[in-house]
Protein backbone atom coordinates (compact mmCIF):
# COMPACT_ATOMS: atom_id res chain seq x y z
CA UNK A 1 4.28 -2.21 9.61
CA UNK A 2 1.67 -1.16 7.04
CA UNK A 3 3.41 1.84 5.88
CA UNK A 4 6.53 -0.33 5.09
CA UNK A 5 4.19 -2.44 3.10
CA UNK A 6 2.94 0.35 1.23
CA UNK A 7 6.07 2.02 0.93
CA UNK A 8 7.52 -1.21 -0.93
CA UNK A 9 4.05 -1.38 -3.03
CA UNK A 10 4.60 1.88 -4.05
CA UNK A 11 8.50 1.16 -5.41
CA UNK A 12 6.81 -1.82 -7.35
CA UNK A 13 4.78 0.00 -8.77
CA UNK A 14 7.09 3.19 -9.61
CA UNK A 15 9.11 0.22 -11.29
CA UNK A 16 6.54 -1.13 -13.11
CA UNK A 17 5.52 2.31 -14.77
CA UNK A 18 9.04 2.88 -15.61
CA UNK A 19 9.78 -0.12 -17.45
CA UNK A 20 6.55 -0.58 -18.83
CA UNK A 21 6.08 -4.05 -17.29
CA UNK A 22 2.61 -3.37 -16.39
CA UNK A 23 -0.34 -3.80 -18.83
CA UNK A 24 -2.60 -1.35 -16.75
CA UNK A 25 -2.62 2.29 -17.06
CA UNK A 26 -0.83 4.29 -14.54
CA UNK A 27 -4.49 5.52 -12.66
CA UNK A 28 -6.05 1.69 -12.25
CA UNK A 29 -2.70 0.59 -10.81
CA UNK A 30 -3.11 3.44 -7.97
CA UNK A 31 -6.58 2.92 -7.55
CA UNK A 32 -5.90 -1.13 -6.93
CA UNK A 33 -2.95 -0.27 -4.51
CA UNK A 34 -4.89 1.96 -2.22
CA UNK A 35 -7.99 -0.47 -2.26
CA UNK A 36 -5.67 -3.17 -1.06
CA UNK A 37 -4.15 -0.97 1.75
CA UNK A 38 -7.59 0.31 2.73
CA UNK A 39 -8.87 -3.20 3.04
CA UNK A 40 -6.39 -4.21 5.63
């Protein structure tokens, strides 16, 4: 169950990059998405 929560994080993500809809640089939106899969 956490890796299809992860797996959909990281699509967001990819998405986010892509179109730019993101404010934070590619590295600190990484770094945020594995802290909040760690923590759980």
């Amino acid at each position: 169950n956490k890796l299809i929560g992860l797996y959909r994080a990281l699509l967001r993500l990819d998405y986010a990059l892509k179109n730019g809809v993101s404010g934070i640089d590619e590295k600190s939106l990484v770094t945020i998405l594995l802290l909040k899969y760690l923590r759980t």
